[in-house]
N, C-alpha and C. Protein backbone atom coordinates (compact mmCIF):
# COMPACT_ATOMS: atom_id res chain seq x y z
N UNK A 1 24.33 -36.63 30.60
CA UNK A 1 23.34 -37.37 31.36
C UNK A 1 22.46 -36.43 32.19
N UNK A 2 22.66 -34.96 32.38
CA UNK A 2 22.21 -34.22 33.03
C UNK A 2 20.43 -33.91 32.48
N UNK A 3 20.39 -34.19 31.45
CA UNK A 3 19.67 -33.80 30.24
C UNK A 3 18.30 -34.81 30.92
N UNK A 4 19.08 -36.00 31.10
CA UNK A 4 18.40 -37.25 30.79
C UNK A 4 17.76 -37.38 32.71
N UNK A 5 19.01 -37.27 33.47
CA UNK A 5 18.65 -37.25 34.98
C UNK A 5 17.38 -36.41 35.17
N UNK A 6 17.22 -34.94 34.94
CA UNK A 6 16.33 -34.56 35.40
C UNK A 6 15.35 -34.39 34.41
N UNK A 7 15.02 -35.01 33.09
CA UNK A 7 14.34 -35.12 32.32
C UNK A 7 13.23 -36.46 33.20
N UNK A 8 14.10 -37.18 33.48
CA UNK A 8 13.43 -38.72 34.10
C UNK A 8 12.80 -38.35 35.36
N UNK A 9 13.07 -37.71 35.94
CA UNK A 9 12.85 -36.91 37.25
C UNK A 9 11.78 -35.83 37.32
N UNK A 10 11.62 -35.27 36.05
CA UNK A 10 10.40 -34.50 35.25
C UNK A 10 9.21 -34.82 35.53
N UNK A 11 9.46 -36.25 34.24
CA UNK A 11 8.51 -37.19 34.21
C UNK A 11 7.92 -38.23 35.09
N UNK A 12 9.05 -38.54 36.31
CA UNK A 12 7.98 -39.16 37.56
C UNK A 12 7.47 -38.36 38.68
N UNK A 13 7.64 -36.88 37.92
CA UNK A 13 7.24 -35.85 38.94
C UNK A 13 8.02 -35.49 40.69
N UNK A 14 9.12 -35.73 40.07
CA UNK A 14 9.63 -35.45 41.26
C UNK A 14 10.75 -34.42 41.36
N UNK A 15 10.64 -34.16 42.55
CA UNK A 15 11.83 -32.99 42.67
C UNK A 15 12.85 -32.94 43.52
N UNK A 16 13.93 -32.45 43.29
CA UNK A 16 14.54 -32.67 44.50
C UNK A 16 14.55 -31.71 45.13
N UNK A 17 14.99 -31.83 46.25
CA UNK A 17 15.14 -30.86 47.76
C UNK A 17 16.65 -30.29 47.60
N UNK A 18 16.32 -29.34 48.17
CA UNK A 18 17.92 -28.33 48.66
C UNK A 18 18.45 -29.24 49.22
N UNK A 19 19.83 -29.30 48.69
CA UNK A 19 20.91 -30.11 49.30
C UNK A 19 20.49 -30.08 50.84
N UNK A 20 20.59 -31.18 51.75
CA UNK A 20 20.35 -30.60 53.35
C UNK A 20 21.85 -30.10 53.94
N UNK A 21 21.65 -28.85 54.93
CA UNK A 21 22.92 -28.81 55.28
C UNK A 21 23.31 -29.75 56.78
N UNK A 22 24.56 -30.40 56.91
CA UNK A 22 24.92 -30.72 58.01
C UNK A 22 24.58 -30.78 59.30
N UNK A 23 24.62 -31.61 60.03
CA UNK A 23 23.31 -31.62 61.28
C UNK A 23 24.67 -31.53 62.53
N UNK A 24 25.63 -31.57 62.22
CA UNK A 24 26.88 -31.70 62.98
C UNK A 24 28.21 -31.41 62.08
N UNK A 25 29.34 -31.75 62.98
CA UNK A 25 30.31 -31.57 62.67
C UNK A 25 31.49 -32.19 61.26
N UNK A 26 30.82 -32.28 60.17
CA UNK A 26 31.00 -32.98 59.10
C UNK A 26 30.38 -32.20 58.18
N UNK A 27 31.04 -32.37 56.80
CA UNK A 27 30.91 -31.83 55.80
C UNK A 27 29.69 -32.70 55.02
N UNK A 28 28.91 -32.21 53.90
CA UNK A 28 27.91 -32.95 53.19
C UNK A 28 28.59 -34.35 52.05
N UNK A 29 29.61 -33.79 51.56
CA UNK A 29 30.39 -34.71 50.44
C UNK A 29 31.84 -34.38 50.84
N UNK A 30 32.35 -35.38 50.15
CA UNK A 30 33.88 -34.99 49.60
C UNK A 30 33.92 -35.96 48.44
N UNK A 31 35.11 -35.87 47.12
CA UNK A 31 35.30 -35.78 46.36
C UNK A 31 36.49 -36.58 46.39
N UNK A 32 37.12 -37.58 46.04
CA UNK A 32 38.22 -38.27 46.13
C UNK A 32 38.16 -38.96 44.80
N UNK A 33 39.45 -38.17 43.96
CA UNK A 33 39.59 -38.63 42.48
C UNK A 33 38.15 -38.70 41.28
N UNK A 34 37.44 -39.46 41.24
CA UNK A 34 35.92 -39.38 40.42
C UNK A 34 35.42 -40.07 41.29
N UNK A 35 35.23 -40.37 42.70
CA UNK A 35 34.30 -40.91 43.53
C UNK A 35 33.77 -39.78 44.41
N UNK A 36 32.55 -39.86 44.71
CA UNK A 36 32.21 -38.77 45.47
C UNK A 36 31.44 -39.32 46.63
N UNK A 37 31.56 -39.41 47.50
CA UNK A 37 31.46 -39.88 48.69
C UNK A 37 30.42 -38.73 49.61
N UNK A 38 29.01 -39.42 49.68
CA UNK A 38 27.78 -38.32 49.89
C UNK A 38 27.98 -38.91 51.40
N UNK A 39 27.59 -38.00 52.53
CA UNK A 39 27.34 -38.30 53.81
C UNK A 39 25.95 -38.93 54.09
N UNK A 40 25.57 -39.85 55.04
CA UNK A 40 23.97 -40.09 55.32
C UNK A 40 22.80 -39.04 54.92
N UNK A 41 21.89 -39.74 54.11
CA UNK A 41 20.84 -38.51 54.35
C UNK A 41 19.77 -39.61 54.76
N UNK A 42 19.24 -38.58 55.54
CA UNK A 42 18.00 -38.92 56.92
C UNK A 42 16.93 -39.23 56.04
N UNK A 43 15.27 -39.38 56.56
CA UNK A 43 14.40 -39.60 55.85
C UNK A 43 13.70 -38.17 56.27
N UNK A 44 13.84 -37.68 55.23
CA UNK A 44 12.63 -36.47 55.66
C UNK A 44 11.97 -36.07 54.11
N UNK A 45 11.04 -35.43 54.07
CA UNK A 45 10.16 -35.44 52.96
C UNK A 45 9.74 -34.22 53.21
N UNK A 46 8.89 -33.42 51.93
CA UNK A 46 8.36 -32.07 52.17
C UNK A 46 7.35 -31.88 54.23
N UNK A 47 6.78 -32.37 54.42
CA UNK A 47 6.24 -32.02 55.50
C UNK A 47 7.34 -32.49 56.94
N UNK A 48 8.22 -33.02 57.16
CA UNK A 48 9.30 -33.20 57.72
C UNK A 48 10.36 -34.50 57.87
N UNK A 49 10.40 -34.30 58.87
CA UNK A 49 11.24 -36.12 59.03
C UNK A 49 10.61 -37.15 59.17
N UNK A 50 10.50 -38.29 58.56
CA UNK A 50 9.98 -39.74 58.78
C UNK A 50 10.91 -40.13 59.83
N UNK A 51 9.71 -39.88 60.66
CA UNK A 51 10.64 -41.00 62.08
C UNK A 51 9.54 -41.87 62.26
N UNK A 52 10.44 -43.26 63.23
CA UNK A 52 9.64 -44.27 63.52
C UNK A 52 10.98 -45.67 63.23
N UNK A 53 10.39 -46.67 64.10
CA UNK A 53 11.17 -47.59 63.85
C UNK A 53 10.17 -48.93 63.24
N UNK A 54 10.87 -49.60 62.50
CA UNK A 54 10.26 -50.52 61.52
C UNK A 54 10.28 -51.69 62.58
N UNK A 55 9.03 -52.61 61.81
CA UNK A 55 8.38 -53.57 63.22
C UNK A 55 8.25 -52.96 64.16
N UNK A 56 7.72 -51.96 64.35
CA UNK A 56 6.75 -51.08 65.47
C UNK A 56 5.78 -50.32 64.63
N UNK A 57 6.28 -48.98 64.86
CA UNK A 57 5.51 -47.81 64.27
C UNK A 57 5.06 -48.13 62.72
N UNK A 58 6.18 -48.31 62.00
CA UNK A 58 6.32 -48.24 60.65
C UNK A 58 5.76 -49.82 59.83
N UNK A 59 5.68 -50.07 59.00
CA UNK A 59 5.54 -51.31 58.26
C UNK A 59 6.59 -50.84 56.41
N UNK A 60 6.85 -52.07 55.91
CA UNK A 60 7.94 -52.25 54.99
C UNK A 60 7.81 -51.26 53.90
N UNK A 61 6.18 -51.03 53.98
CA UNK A 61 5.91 -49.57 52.77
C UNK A 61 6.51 -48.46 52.86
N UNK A 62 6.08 -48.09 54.59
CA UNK A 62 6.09 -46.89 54.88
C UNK A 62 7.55 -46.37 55.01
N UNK A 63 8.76 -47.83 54.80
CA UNK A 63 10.00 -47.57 55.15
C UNK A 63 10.51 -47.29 53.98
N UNK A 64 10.44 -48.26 52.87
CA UNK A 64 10.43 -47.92 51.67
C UNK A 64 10.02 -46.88 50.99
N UNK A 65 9.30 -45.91 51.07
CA UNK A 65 8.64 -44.59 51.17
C UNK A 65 10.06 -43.70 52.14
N UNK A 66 10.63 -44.14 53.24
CA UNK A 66 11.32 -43.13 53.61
C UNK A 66 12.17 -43.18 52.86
N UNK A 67 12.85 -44.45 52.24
CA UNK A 67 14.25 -44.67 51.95
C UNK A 67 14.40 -43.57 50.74
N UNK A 68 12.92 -43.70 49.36
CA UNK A 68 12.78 -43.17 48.89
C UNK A 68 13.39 -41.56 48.74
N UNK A 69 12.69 -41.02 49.95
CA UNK A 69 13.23 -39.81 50.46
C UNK A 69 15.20 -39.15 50.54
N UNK A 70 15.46 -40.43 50.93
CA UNK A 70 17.14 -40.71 51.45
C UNK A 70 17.38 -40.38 50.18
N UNK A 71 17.15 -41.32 48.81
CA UNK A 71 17.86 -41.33 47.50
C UNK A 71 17.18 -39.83 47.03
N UNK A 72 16.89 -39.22 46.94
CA UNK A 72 16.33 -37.49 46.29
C UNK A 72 17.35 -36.62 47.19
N UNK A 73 17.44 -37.45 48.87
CA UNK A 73 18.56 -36.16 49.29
C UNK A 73 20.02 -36.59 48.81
N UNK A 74 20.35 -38.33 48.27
CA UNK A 74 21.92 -37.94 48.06
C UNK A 74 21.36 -37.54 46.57
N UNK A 75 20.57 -37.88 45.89
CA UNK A 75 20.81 -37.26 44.46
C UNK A 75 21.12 -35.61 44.38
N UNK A 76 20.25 -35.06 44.89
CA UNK A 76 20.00 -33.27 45.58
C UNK A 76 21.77 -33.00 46.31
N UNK A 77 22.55 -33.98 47.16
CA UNK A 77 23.58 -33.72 47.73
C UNK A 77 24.76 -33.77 46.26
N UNK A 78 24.50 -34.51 45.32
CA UNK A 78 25.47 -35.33 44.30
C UNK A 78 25.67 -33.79 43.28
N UNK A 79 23.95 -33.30 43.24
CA UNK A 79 23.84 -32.14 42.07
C UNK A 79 24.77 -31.02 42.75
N UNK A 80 24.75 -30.11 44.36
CA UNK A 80 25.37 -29.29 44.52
C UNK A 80 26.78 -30.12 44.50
N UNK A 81 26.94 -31.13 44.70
CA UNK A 81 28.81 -31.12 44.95
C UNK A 81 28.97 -31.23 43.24
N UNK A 82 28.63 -31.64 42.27
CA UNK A 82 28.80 -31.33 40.82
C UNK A 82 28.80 -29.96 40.41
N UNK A 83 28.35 -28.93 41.52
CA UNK A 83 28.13 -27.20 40.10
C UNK A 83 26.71 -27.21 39.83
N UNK A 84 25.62 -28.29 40.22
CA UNK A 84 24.15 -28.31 39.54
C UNK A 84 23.90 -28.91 38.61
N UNK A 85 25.22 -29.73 38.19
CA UNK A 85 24.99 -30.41 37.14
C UNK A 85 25.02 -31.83 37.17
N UNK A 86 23.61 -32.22 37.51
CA UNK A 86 23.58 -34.04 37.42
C UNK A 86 23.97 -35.01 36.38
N UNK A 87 24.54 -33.79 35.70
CA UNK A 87 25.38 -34.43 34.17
C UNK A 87 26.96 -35.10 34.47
N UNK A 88 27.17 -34.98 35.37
CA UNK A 88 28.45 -35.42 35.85
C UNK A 88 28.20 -36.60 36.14
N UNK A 89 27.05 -36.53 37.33
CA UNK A 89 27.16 -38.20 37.69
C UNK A 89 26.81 -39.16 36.56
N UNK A 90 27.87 -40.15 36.44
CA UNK A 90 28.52 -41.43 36.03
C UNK A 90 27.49 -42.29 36.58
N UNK A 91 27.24 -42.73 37.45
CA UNK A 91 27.00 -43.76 38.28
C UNK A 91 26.96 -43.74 40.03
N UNK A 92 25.99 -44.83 39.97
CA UNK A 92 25.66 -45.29 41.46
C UNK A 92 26.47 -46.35 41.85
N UNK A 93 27.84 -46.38 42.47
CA UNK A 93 28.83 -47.06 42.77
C UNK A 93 28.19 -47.97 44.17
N UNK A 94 27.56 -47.08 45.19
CA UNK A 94 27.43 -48.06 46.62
C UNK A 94 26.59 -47.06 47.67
N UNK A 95 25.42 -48.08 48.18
CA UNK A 95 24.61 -47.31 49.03
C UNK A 95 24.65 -48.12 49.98
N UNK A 96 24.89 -47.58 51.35
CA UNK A 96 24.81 -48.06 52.73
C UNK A 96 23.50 -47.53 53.53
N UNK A 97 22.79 -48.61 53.54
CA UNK A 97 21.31 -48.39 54.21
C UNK A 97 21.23 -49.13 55.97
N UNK A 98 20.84 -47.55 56.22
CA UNK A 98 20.78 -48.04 57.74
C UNK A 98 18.78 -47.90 58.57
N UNK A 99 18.03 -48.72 59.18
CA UNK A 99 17.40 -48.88 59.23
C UNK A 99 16.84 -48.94 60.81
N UNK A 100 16.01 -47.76 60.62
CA UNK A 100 15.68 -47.32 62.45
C UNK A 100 14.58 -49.38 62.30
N UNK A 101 15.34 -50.36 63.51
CA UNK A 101 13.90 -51.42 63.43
C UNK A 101 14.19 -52.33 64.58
N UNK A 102 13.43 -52.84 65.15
CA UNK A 102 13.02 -53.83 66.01
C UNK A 102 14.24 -54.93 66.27
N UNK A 103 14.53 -55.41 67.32
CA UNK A 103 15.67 -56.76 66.98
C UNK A 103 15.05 -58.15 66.44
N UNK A 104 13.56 -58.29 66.06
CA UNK A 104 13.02 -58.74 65.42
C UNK A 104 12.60 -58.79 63.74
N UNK A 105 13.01 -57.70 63.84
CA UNK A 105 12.79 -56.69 61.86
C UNK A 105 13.82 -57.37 61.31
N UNK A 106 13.66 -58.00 60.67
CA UNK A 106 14.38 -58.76 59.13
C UNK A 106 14.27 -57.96 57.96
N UNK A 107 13.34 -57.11 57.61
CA UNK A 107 13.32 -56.88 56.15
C UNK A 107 13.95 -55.35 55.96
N UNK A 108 15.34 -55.54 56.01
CA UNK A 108 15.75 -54.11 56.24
C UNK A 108 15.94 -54.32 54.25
N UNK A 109 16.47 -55.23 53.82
CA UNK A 109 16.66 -54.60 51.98
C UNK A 109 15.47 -54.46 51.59
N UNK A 110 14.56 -54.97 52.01
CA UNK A 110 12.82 -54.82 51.10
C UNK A 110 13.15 -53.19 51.56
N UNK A 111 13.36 -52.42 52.63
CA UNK A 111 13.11 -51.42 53.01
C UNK A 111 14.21 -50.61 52.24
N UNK A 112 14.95 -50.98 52.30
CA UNK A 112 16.17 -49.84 51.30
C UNK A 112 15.70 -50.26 49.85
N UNK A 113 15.66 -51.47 49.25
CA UNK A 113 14.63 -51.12 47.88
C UNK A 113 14.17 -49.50 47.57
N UNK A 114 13.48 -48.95 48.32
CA UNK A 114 13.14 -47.87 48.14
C UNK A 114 14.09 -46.90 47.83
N UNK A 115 14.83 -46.59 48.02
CA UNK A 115 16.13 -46.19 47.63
C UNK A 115 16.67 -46.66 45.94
N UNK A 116 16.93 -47.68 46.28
CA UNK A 116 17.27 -48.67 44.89
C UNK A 116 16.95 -48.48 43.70
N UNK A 117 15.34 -48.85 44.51
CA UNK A 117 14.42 -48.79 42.78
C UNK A 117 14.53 -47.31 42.75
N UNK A 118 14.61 -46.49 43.26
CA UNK A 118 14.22 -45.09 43.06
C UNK A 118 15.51 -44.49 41.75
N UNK A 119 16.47 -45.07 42.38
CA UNK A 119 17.88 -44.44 41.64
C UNK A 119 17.71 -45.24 40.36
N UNK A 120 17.55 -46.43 40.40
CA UNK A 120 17.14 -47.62 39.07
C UNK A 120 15.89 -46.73 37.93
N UNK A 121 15.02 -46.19 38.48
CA UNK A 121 13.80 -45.54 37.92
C UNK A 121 14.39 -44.62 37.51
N UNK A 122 15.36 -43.83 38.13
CA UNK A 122 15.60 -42.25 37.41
C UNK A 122 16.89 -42.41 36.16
N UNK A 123 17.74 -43.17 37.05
CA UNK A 123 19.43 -43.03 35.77
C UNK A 123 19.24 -44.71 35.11
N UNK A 124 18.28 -45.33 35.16
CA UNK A 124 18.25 -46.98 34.11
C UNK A 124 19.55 -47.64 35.26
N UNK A 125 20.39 -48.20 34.10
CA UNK A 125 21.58 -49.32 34.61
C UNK A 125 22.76 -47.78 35.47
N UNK A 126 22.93 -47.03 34.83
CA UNK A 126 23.49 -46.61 35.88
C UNK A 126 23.07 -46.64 37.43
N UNK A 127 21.71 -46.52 37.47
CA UNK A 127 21.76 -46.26 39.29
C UNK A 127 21.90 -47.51 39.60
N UNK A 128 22.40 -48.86 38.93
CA UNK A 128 22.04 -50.02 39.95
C UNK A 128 23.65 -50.14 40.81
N UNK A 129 23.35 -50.65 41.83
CA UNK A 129 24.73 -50.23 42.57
C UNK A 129 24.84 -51.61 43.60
N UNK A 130 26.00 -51.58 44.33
CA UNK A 130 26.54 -52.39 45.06
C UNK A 130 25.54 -51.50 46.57
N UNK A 131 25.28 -52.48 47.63
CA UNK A 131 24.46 -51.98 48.61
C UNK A 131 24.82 -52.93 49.72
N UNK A 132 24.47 -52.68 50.81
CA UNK A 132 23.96 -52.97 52.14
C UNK A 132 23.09 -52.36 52.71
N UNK A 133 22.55 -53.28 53.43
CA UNK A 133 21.03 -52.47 54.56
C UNK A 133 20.99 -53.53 55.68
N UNK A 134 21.32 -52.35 56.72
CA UNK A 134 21.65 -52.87 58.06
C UNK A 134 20.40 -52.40 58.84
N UNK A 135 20.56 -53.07 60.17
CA UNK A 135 19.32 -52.76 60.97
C UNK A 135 20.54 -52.07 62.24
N UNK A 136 19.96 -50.62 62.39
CA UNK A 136 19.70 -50.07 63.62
C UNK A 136 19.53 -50.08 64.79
N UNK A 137 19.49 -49.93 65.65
CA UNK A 137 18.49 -49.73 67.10
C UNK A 137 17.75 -48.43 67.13
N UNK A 138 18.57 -47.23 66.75
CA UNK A 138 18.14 -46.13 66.55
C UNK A 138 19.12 -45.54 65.85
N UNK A 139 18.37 -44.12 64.78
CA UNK A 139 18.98 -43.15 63.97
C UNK A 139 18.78 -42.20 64.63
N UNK A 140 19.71 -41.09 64.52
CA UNK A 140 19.82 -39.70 64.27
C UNK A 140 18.28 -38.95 64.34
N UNK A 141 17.54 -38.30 65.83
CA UNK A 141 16.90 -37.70 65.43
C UNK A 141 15.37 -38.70 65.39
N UNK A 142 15.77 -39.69 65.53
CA UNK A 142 14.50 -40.84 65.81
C UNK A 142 13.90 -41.13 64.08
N UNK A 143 14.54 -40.62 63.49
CA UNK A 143 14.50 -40.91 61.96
C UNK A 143 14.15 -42.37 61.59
N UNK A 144 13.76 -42.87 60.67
CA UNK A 144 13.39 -44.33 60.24
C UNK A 144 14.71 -44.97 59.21
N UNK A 145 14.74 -43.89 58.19
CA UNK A 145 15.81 -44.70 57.71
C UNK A 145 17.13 -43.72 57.49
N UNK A 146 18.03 -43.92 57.47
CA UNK A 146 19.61 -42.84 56.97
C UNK A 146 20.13 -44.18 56.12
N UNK A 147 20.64 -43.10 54.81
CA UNK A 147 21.43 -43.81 53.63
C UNK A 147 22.57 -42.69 53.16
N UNK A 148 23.87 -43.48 53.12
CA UNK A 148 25.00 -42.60 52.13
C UNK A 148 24.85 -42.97 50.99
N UNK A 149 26.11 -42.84 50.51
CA UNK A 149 25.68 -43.37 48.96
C UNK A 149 27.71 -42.88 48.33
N UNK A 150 28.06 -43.54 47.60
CA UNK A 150 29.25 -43.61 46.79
C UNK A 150 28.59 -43.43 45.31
N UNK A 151 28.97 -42.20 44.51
CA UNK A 151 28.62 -41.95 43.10
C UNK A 151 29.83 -41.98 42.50
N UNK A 152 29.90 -41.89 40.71
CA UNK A 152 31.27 -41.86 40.09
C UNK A 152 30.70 -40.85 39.00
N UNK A 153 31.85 -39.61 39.05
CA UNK A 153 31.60 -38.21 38.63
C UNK A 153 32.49 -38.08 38.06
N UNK A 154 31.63 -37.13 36.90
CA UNK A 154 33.21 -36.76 35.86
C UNK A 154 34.02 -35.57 36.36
């Protein structure tokens, strides 16, 4: 599938980012039997972090656009804990979406969508996965959105 992951990834022109390293006291992944268990990744994109909180600053695009971001860093986190090889990952088992937003902001899954469809666009039926998307008060860093993610690796 490695062939096919970043073949698809080619072709929607995208790239991924250096694994990010640790912002604290925690490791990036761990590995338990063929589940691999990715830590939060923040929203940041080539020019830096998407911060902002949704129903304020942000609107449902611009969150969806971060979440976006989130799924390239666990994919980018999934390739170094594999060896570089996105041929391992199996599948998108479970993404936990957390959402910098308003106590008014309702549309926290329209906003992790971005995430979703992103993993759906690159691996087909593998990336579709079991999810939640919670609302926040605040992230890490004033960030907009943080997502983990549960993969299944050979």
């Amino acid at each position: 599938m490695s062939n096919k992951i970043e073949a698809r990834l080619s072709e929607l022109g995208l790239t991924l980012p250096d694994a990010p390293a640790p912002a604290a006291n925690y490791v990036p992944h761990v590995r338990s039997g063929n589940l691999l268990f990715v830590s939060g990744q923040i929203s940041q994109g080539p020019d830096g972090m998407i911060r902002g909180k949704l129903g304020a600053e942000l609107d449902v695009a611009q969150g969806a656009a971060a979440a976006r971001t989130c799924a390239l860093a666990l994919l980018a986190q999934a390739r170094a804990a594999c060896g570089g090889d996105l041929g391992r990952v199996v599948r998108v088992v479970k993404l936990l979406g957390f959402v910098n937003s308003t106590p008014d902001f309702t549309e926290q899954p329209e906003v992790i969508n971005g995430a979703s469809d992103l993993l759906v666009e690159v691996m087909g039926e593998a990336g579709r996965h079991a999810r939640s998307a919670v609302s926040a008060g605040a992230l890490p860093r004033g960030v907009a959105v943080e997502i983990e993610g549960i993969f299944e690796i050979e």
